[in-house]
C-alpha atoms as a PDB file:
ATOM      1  CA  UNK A   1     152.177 164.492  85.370  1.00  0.00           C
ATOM      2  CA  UNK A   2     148.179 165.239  84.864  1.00  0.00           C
ATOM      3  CA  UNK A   3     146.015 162.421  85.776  1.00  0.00           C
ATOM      4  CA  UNK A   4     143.081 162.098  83.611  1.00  0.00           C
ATOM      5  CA  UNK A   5     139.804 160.596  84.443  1.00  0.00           C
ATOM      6  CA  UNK A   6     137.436 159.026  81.543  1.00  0.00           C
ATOM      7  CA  UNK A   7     133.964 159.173  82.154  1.00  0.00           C
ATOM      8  CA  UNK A   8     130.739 157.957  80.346  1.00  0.00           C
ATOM      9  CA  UNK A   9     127.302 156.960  80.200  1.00  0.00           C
ATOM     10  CA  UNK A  10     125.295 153.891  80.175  1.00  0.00           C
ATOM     11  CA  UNK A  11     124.432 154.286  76.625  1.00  0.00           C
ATOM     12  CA  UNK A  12     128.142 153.552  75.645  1.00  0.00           C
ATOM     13  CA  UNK A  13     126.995 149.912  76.462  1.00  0.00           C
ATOM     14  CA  UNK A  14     130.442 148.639  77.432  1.00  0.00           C
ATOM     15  CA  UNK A  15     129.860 145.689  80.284  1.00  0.00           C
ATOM     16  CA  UNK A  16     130.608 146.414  83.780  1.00  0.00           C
ATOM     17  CA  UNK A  17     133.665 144.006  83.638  1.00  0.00           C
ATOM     18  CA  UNK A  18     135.332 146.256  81.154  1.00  0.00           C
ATOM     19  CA  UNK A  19     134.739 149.404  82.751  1.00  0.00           C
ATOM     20  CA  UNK A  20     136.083 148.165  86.040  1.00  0.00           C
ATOM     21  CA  UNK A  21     139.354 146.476  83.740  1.00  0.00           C
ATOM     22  CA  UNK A  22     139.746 149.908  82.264  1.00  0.00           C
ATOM     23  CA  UNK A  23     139.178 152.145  85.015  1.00  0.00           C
ATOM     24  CA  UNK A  24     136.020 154.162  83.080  1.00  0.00           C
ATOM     25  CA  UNK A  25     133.765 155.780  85.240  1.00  0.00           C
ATOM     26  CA  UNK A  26     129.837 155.354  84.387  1.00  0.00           C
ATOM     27  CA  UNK A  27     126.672 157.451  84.759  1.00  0.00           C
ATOM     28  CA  UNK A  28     123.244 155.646  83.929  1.00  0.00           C
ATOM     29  CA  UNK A  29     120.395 157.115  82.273  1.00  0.00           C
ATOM     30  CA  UNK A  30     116.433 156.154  83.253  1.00  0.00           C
ATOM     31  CA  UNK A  31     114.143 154.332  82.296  1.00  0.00           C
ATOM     32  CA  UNK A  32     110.303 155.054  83.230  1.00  0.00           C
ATOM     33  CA  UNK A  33     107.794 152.346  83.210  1.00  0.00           C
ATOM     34  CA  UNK A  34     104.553 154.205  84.842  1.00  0.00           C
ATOM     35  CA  UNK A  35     105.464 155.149  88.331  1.00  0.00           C
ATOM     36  CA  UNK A  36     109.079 153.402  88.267  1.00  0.00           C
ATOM     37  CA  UNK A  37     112.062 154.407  87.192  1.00  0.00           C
ATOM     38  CA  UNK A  38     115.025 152.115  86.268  1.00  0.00           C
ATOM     39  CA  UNK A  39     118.664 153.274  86.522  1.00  0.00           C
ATOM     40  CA  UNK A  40     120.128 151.309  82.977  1.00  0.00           C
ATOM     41  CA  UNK A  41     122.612 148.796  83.003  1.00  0.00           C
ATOM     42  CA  UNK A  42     122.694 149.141  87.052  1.00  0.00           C
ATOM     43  CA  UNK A  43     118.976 148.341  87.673  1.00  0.00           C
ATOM     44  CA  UNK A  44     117.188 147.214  84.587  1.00  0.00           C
ATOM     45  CA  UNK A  45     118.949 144.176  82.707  1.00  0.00           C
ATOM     46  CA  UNK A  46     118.481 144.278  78.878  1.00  0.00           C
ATOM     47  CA  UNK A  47     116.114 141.071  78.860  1.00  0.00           C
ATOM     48  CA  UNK A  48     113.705 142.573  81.486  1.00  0.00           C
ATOM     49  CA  UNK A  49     114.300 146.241  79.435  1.00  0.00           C
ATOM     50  CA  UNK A  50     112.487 143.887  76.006  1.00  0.00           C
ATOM     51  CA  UNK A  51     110.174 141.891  78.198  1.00  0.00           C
ATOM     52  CA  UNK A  52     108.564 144.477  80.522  1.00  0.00           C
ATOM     53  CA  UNK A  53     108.473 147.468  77.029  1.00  0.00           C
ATOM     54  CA  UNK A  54     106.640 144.270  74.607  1.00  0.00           C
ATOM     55  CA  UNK A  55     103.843 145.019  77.587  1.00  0.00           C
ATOM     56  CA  UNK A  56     103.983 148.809  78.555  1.00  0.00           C
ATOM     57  CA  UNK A  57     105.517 151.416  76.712  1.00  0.00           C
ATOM     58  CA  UNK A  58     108.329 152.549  79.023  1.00  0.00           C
ATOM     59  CA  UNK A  59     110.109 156.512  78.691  1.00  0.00           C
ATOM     60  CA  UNK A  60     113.958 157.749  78.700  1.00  0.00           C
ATOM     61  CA  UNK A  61     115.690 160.696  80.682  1.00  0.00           C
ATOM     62  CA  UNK A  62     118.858 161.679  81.309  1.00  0.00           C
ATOM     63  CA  UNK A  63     120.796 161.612  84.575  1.00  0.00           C
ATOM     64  CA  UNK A  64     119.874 164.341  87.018  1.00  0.00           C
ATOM     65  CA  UNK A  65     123.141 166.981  87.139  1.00  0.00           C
ATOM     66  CA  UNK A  66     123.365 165.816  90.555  1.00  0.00           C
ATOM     67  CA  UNK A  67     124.929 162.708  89.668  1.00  0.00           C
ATOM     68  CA  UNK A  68     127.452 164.484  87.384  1.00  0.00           C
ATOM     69  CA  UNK A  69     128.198 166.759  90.265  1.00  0.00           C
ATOM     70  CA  UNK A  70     128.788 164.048  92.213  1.00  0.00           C
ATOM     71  CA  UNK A  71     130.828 162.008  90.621  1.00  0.00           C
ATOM     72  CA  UNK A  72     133.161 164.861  89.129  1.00  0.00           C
ATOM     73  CA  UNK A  73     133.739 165.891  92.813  1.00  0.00           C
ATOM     74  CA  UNK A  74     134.604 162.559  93.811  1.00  0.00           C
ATOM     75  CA  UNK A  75     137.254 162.705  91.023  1.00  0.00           C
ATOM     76  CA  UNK A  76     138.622 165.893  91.683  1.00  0.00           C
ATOM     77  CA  UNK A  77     140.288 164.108  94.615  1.00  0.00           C
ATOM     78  CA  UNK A  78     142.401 162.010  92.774  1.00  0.00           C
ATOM     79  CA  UNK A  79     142.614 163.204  89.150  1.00  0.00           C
ATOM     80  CA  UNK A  80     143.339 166.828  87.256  1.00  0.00           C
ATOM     81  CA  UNK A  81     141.431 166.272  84.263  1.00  0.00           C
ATOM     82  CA  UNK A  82     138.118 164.783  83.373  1.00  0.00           C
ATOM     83  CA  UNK A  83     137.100 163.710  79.905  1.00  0.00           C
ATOM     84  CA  UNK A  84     133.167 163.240  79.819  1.00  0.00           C
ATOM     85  CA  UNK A  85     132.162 161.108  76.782  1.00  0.00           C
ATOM     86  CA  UNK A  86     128.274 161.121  75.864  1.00  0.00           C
ATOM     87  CA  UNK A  87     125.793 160.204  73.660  1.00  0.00           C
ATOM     88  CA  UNK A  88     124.801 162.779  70.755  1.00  0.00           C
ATOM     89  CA  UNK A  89     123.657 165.853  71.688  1.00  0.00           C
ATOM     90  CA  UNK A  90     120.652 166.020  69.598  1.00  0.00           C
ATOM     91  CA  UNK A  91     119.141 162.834  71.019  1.00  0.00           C
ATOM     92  CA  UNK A  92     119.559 163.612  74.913  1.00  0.00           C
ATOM     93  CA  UNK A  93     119.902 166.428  76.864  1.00  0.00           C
ATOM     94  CA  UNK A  94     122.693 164.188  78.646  1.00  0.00           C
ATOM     95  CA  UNK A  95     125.578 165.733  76.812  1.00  0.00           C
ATOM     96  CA  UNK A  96     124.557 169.610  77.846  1.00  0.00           C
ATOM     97  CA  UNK A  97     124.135 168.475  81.353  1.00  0.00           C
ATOM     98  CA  UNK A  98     127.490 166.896  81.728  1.00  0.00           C
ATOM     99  CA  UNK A  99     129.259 170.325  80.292  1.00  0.00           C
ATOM    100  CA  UNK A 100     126.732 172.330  83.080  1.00  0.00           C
ATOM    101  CA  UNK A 101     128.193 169.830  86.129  1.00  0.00           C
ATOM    102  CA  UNK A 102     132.143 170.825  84.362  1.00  0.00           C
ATOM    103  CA  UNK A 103     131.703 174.529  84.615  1.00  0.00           C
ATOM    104  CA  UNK A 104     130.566 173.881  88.515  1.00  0.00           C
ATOM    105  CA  UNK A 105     133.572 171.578  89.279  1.00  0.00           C
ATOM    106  CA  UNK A 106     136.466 172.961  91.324  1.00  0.00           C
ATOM    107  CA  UNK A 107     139.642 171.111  91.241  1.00  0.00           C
ATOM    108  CA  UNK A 108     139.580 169.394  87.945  1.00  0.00           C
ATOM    109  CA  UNK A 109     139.259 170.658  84.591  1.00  0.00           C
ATOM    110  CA  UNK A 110     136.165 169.148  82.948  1.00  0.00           C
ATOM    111  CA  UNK A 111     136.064 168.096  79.209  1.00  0.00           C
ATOM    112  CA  UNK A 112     132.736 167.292  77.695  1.00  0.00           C
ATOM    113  CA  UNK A 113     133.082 165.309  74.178  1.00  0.00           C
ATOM    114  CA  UNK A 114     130.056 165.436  72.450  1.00  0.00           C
ATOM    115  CA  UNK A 115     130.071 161.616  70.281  1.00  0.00           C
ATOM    116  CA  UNK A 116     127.818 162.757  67.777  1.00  0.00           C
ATOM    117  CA  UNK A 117     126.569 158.753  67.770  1.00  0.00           C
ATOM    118  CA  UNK A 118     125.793 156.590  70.374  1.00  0.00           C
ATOM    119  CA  UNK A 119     125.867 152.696  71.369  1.00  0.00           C
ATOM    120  CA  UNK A 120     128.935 150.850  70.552  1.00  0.00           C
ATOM    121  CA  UNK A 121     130.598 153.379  68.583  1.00  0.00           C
ATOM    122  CA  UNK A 122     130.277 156.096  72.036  1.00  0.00           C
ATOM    123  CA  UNK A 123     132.075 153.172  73.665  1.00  0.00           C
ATOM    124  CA  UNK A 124     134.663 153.446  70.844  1.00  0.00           C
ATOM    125  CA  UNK A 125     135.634 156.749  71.864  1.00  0.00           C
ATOM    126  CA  UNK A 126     135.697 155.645  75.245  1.00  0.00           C
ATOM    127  CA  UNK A 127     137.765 152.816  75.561  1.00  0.00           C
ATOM    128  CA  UNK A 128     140.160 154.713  73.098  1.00  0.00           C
ATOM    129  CA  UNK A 129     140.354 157.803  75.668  1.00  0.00           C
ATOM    130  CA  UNK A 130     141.085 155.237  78.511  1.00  0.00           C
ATOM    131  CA  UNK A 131     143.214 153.412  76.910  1.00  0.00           C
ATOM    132  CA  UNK A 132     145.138 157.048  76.167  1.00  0.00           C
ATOM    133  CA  UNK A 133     144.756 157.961  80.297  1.00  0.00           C
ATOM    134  CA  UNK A 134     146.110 154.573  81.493  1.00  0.00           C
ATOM    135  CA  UNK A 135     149.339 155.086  79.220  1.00  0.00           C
ATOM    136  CA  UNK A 136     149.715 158.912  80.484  1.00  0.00           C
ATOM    137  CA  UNK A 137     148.198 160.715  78.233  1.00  0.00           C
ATOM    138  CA  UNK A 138     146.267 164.325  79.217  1.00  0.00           C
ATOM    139  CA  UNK A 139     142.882 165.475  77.754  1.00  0.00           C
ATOM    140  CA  UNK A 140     144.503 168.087  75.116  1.00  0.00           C
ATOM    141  CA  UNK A 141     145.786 165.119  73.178  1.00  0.00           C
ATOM    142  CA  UNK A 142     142.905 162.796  74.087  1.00  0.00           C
ATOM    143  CA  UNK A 143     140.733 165.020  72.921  1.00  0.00           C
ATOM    144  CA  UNK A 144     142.463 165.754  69.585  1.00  0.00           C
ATOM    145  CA  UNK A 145     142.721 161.790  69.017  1.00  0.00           C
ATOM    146  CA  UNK A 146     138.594 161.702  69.718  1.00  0.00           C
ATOM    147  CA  UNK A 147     138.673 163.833  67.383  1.00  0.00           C
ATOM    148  CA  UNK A 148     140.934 162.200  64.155  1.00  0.00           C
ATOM    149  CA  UNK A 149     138.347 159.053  65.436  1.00  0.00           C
ATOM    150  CA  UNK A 150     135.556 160.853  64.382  1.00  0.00           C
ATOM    151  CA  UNK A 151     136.568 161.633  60.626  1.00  0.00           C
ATOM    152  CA  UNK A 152     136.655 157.533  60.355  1.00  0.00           C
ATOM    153  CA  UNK A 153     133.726 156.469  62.520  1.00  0.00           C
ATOM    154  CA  UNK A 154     130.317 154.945  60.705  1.00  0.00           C
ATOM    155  CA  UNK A 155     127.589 153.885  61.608  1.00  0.00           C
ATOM    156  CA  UNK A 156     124.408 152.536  60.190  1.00  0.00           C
ATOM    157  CA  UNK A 157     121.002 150.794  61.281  1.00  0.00           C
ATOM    158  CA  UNK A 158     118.034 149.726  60.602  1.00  0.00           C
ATOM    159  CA  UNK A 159     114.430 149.527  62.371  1.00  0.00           C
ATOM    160  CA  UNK A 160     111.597 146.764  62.218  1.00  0.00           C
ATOM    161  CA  UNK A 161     108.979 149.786  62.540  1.00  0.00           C
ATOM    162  CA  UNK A 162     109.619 153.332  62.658  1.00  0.00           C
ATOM    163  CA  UNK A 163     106.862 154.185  65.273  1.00  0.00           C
ATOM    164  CA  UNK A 164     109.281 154.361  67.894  1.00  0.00           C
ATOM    165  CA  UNK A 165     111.403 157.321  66.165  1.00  0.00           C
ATOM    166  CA  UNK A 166     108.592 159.137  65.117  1.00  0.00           C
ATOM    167  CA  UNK A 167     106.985 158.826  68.506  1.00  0.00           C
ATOM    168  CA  UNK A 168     110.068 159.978  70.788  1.00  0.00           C
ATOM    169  CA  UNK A 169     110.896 163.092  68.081  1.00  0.00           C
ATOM    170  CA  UNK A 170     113.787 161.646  66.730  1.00  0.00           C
ATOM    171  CA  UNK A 171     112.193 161.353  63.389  1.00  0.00           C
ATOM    172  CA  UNK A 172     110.224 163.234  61.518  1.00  0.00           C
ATOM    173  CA  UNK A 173     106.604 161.882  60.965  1.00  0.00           C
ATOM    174  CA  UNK A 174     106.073 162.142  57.543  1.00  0.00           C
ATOM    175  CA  UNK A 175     109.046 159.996  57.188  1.00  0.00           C
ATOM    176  CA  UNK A 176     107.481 157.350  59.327  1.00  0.00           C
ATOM    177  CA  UNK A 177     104.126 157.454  57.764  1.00  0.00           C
ATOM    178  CA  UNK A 178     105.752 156.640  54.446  1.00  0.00           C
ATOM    179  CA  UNK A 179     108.218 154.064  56.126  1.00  0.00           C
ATOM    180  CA  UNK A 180     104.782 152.544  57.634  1.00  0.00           C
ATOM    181  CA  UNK A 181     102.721 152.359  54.286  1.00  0.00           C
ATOM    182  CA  UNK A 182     105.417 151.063  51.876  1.00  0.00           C
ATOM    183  CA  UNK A 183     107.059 148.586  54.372  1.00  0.00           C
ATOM    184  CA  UNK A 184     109.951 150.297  53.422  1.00  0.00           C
ATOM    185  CA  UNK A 185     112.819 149.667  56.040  1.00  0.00           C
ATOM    186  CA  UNK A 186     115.037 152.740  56.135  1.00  0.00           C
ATOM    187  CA  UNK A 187     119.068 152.555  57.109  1.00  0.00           C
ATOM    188  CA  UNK A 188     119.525 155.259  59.440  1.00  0.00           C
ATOM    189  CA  UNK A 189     122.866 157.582  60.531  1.00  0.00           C
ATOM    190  CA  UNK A 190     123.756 160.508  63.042  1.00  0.00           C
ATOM    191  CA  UNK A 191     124.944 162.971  60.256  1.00  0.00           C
ATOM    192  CA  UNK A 192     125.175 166.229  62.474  1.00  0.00           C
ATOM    193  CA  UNK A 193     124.427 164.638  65.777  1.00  0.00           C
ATOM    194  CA  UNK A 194     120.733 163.904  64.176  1.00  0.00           C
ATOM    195  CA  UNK A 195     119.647 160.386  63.337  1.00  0.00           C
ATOM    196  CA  UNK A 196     118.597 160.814  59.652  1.00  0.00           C
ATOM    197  CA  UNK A 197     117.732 158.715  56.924  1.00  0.00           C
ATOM    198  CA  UNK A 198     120.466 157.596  54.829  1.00  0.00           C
ATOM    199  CA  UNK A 199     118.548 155.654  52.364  1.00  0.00           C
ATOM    200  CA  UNK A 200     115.276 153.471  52.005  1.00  0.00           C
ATOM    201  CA  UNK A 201     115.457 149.950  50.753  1.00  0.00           C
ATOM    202  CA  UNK A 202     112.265 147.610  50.666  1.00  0.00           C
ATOM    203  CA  UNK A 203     113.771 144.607  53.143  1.00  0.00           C
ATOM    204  CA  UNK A 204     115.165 143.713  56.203  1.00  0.00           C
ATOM    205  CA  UNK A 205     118.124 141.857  54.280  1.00  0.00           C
ATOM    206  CA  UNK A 206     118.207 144.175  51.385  1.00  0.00           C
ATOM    207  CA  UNK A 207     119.306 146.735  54.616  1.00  0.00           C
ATOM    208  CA  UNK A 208     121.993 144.205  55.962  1.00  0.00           C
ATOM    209  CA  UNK A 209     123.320 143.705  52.742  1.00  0.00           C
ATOM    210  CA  UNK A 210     123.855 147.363  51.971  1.00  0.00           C
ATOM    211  CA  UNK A 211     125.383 148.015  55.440  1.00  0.00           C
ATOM    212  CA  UNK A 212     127.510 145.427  54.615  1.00  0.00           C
ATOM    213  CA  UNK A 213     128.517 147.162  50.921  1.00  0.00           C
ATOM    214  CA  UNK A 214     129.348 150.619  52.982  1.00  0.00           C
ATOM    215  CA  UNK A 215     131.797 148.625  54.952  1.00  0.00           C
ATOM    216  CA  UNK A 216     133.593 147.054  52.386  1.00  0.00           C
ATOM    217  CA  UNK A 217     133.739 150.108  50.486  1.00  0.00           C
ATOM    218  CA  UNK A 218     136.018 151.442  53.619  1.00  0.00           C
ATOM    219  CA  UNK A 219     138.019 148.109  53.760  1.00  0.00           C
ATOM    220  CA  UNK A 220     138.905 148.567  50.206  1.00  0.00           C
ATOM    221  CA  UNK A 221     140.936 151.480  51.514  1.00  0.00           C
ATOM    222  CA  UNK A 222     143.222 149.086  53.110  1.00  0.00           C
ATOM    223  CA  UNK A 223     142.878 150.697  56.568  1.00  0.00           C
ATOM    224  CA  UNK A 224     142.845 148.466  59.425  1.00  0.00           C
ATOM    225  CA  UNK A 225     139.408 148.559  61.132  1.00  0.00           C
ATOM    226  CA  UNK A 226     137.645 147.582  63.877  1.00  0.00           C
ATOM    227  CA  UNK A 227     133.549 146.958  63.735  1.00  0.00           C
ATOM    228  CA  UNK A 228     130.559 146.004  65.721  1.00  0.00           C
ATOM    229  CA  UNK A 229     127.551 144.581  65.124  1.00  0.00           C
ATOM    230  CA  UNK A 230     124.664 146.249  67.123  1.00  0.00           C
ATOM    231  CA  UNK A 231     121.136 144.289  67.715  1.00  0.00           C
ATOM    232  CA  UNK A 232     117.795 144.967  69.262  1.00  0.00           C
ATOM    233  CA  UNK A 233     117.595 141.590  71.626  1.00  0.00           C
ATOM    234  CA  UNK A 234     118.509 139.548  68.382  1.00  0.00           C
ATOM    235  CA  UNK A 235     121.635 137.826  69.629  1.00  0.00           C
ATOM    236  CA  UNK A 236     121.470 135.026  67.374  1.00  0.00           C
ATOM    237  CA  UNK A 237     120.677 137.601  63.971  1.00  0.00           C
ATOM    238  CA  UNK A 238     123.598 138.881  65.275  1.00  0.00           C
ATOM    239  CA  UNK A 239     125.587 136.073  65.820  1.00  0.00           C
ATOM    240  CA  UNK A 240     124.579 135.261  62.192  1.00  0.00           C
ATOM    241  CA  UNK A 241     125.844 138.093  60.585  1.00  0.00           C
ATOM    242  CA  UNK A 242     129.114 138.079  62.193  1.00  0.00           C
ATOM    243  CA  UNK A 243     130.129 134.717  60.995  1.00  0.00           C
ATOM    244  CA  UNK A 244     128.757 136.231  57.624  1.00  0.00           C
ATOM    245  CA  UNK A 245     130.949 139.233  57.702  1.00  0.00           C
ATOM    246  CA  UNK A 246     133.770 137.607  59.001  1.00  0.00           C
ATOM    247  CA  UNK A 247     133.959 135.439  56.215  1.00  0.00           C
ATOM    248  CA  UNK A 248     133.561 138.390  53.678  1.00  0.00           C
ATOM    249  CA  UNK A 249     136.157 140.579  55.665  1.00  0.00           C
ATOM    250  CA  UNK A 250     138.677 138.753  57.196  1.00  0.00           C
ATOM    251  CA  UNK A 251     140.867 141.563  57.881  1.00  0.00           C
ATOM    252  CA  UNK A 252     138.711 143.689  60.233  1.00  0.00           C
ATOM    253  CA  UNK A 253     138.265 142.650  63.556  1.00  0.00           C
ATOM    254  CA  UNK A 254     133.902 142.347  64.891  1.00  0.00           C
ATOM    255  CA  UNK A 255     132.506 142.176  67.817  1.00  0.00           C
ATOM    256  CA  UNK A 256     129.029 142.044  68.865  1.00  0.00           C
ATOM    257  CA  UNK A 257     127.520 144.807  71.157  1.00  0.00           C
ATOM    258  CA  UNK A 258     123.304 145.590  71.809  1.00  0.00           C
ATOM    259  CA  UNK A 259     120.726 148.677  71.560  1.00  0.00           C
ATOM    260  CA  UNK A 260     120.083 148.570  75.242  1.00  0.00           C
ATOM    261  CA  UNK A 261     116.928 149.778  77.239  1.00  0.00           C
ATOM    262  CA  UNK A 262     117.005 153.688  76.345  1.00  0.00           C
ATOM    263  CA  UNK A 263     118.420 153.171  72.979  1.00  0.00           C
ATOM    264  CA  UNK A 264     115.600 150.681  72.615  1.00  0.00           C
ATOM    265  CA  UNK A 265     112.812 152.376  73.397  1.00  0.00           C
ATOM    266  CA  UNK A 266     113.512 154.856  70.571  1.00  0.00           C
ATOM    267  CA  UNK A 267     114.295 151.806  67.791  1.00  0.00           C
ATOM    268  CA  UNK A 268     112.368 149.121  68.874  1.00  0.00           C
ATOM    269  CA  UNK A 269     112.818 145.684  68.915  1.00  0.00           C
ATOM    270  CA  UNK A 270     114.416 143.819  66.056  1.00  0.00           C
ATOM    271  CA  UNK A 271     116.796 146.869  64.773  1.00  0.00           C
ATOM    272  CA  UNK A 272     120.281 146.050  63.832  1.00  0.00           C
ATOM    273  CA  UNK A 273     122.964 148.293  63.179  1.00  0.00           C
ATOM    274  CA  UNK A 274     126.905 147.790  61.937  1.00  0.00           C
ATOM    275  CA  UNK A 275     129.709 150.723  62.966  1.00  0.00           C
ATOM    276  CA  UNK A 276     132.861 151.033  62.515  1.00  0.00           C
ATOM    277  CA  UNK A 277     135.875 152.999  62.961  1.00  0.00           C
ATOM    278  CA  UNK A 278     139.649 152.578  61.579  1.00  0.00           C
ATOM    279  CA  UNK A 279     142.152 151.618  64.186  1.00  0.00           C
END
């Protein structure tokens, strides 16, 4: 029987605990403040990540193909297949990078799954692929179920100012200028591995409350789902809106996950987002 390896990054934002528990293998992005660099969720905690960036503006890149290299060889000692789960290809060169370090891999088969999304919903896809490996499963059939995933998955946010986007490319600046003038506060998607807009509403809980409509419209479909809430070092907004949702959906099951540091430096501080998938 194939044994298949599950690999992500640190964007996925699942806690070290769970990756050990589930036997997912990790590869941190940077973050750049000046002359340092940060290794996330390994070197730079999420409440340094918002206290050090409210002072200097920090940067993002992705993981040199060394460390892809590295690790796949590692696993090519004990495993046949590797599935390599990362963050939307339009947002990070992390994705392209990962399929470069497959095609120089000997001994394992390499299988780069492009998420299309990022955060909590990546981390979907992950724990679902582990989940898969741990009960036998090879890649050909992981891969398909990533795939059936991906028809359901959602996900929506909004961002206190849309400076960041614009800034790091990932919107366009006209959109930001008008964002900026109107106090408009946008709910964003990945539609095509791009974050877009998805619609513009005038508040911050006019935008929660819509999120909140796109859900239900899903749980009206009577599929069992499963849903995070995402926040911008707003754990208490967050904790807020669960007990809110909860009480409005009682069938789907939340959690609470974050926008950590090189998430954050492209949203800000203050964004929340809700995803979702159906189980």
């Amino acid at each position: 029987m194939q044994k298949t390896a599950i690999v992500t990054d640190s964007t996925a934002y699942l806690p070290k605990d769970v990756r050990e528990r589930c036997n997912i293998h990790m590869i941190p992005l940077q973050v750049t403040f000046g002359l340092e660099s940060f290794e996330e969720e390994q070197e730079l905690t999420v409440d340094e990540f918002y206290r050090k960036s409210s002072v200097q503006l920090p940067k993002t890149s992705q993981p040199p193909i060394g460390e892809f290299i590295n690790l796949y060889k590692r696993l090519a000692l004990d495993y046949d297949e590797i599935i390599t789960i990362h963050l939307s290809s339009s947002i990070s060169g992390t994705y392209a990078g990962a399929v470069q370090a497959g095609e120089m891999t000997e001994h394992a088969a390499v299988y780069a799954f492009d998420s299309e999304i990022s955060c909590a919903m990546q981390g979907f896809y992950v724990l679902k692929a582990a989940e898969m490996a741990s009960d036998g499963a090879g890649a050909t059939e992981i891969l398909q179920e990533l795939d059936q995933m991906k028809k359901s998955m959602r996900a929506y946010f909004m961002v206190e100012d849309l400076k960041h986007l614009q800034r790091g490319g990932r919107l366009s600046g006209a959109q930001a200028l008008v964002g900026g003038m109107l106090q408009i506060k946008p709910i964003l998607h990945f539609e095509k591995t791009e974050i877009v807009p998805f619609e513009k509403v005038r508040t911050r809980k006019k935008a929660m409350n819509r999120m909140m409509s796109l859900l239900e419209a899903d749980v009206q479909s009577g599929d069992s789902i499963k849903a995070t809430i995402i926040h911008a070092n707003r754990e208490a907004d967050a904790q807020q809106w669960k007990k809110e949702l909860e009480a409005q959906f009682s069938t789907v099951e939340f959690d609470i996950s974050y926008f950590g540091p090189v998430i954050g430096v492209h949203l800000g501080e203050g964004s929340m987002g809700l995803g979702w998938v159906k189980k």
